[in-house]
Protein backbone atom coordinates (compact mmCIF):
# COMPACT_ATOMS: atom_id res chain seq x y z
CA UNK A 1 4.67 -9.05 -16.94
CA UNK A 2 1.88 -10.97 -19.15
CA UNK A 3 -1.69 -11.85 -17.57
CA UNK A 4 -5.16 -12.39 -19.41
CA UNK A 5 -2.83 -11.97 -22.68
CA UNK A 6 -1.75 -8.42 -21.26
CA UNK A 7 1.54 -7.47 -21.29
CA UNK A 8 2.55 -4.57 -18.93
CA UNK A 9 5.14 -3.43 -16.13
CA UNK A 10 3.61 -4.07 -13.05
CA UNK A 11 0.41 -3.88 -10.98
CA UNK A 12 -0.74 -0.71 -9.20
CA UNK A 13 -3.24 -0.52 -6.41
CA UNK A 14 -5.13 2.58 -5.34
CA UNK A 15 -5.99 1.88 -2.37
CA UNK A 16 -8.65 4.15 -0.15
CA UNK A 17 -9.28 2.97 3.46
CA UNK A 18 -12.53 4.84 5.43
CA UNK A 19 -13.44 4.48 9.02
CA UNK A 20 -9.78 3.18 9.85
CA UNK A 21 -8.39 2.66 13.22
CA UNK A 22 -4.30 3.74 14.50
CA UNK A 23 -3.36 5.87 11.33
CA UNK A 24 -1.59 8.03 14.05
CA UNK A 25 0.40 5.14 15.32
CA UNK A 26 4.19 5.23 13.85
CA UNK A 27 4.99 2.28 15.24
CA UNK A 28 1.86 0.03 14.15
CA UNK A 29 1.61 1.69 10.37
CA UNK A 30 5.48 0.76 10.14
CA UNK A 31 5.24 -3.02 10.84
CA UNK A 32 1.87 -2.81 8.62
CA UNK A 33 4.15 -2.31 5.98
CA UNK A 34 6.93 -4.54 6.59
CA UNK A 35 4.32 -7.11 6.63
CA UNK A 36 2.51 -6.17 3.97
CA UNK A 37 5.66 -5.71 1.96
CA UNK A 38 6.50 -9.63 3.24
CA UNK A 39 2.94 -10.80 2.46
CA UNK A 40 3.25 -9.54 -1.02
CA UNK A 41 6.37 -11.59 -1.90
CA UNK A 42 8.16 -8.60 -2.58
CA UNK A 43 11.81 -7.30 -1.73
CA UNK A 44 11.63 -4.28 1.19
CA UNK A 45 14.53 -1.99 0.70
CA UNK A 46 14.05 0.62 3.26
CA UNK A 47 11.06 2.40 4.77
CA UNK A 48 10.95 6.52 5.56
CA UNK A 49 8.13 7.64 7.25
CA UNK A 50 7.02 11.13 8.56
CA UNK A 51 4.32 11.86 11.93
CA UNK A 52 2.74 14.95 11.37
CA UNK A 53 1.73 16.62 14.01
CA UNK A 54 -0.16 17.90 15.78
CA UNK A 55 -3.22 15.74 13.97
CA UNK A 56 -0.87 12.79 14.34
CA UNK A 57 -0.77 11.91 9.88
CA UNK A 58 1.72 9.25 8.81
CA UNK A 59 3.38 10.27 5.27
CA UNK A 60 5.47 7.51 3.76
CA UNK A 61 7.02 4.83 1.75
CA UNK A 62 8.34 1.69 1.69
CA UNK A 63 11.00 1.55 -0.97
CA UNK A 64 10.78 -2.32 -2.71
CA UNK A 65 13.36 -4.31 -5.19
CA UNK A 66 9.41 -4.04 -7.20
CA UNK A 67 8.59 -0.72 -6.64
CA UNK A 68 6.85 0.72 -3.90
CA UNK A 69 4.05 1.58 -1.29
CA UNK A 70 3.33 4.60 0.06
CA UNK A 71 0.69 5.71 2.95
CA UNK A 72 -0.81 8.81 3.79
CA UNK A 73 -3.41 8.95 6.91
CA UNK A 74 -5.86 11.07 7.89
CA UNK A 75 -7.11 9.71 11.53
CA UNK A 76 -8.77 12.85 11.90
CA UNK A 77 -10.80 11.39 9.20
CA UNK A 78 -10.24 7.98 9.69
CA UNK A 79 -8.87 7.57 6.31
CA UNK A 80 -6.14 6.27 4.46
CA UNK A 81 -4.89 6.51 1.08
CA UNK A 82 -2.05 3.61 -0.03
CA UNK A 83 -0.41 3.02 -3.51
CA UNK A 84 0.88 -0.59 -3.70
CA UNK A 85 2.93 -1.02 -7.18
CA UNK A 86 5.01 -3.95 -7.74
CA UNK A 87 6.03 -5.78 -10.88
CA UNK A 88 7.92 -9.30 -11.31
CA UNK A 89 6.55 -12.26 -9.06
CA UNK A 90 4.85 -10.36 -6.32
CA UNK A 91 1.44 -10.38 -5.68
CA UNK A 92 0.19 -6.47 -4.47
CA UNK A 93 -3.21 -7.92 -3.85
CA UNK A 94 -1.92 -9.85 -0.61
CA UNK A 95 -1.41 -6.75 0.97
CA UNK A 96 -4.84 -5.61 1.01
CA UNK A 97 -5.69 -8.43 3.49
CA UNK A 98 -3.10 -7.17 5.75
CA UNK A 99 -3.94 -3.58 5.66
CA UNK A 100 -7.49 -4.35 6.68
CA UNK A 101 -6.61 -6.41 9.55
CA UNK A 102 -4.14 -3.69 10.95
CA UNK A 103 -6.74 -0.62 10.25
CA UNK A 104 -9.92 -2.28 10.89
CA UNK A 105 -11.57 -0.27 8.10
CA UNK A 106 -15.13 0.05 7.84
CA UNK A 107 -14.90 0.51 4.08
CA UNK A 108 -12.07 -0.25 1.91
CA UNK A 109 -11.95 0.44 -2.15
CA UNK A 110 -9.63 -0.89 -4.62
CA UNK A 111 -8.77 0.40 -8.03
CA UNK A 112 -6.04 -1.61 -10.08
CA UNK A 113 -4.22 -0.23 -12.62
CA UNK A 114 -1.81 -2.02 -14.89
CA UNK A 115 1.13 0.32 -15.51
CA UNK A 116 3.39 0.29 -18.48
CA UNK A 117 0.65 -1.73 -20.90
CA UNK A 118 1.58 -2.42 -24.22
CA UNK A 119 -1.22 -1.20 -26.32
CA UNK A 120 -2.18 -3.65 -28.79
């Protein structure tokens, strides 16, 4: 991939959700995915995810053509912790949009990373 005369193998959000809402909800964190995977532009291959219990967690990823996301939740906490890396023509960035509409966050913090970069 090339942007702002970088070249590098795809973008990678850490993503850190605080004061989220139905981390302990298989059901709900899967379709946040498959939309967020759909949002993105990118290509979902399959999705495994784990319910912990008995604090209710949700481990998991959903395996892309691009890469990946994963999830881990804390609703104990309230908290979330996603890695969104894709490369080629999808857009990670669309997802965050769709994560905070599903988890209703009160705080939400972004760190992007651009993986593989060719050093000058």
């Amino acid at each position: 991939m090339k942007r702002d005369g970088k070249v590098f193998a795809g973008t990678h959000l850490i993503i850190d959700l605080w004061g989220a809402e139905r981390l302990d909800d298989l059901a709900h964190v899967e379709k946040t995915l498959v939309e967020a995977v759909e949002q993105s532009g990118a290509t979902l291959l399959h999705i495994h995810l784990h319910h912990f219990t008995p604090n209710g967690g949700v481990s998991g990823v959903a395996v892309l053509a691009e890469s990946h996301i994963s999830i881990h939740t804390w609703p104990e906490r309230g908290y979330a912790a996603l890695d969104v890396f894709m490369c080629g023509d999808a857009e990670p960035r669309k997802a965050v949009p769709v994560l905070e509409r599903a988890f209703r966050p009160s705080g939400v913090e972004v760190e992007e990373i651009f993986r593989g970069e060719v050093a000058p």
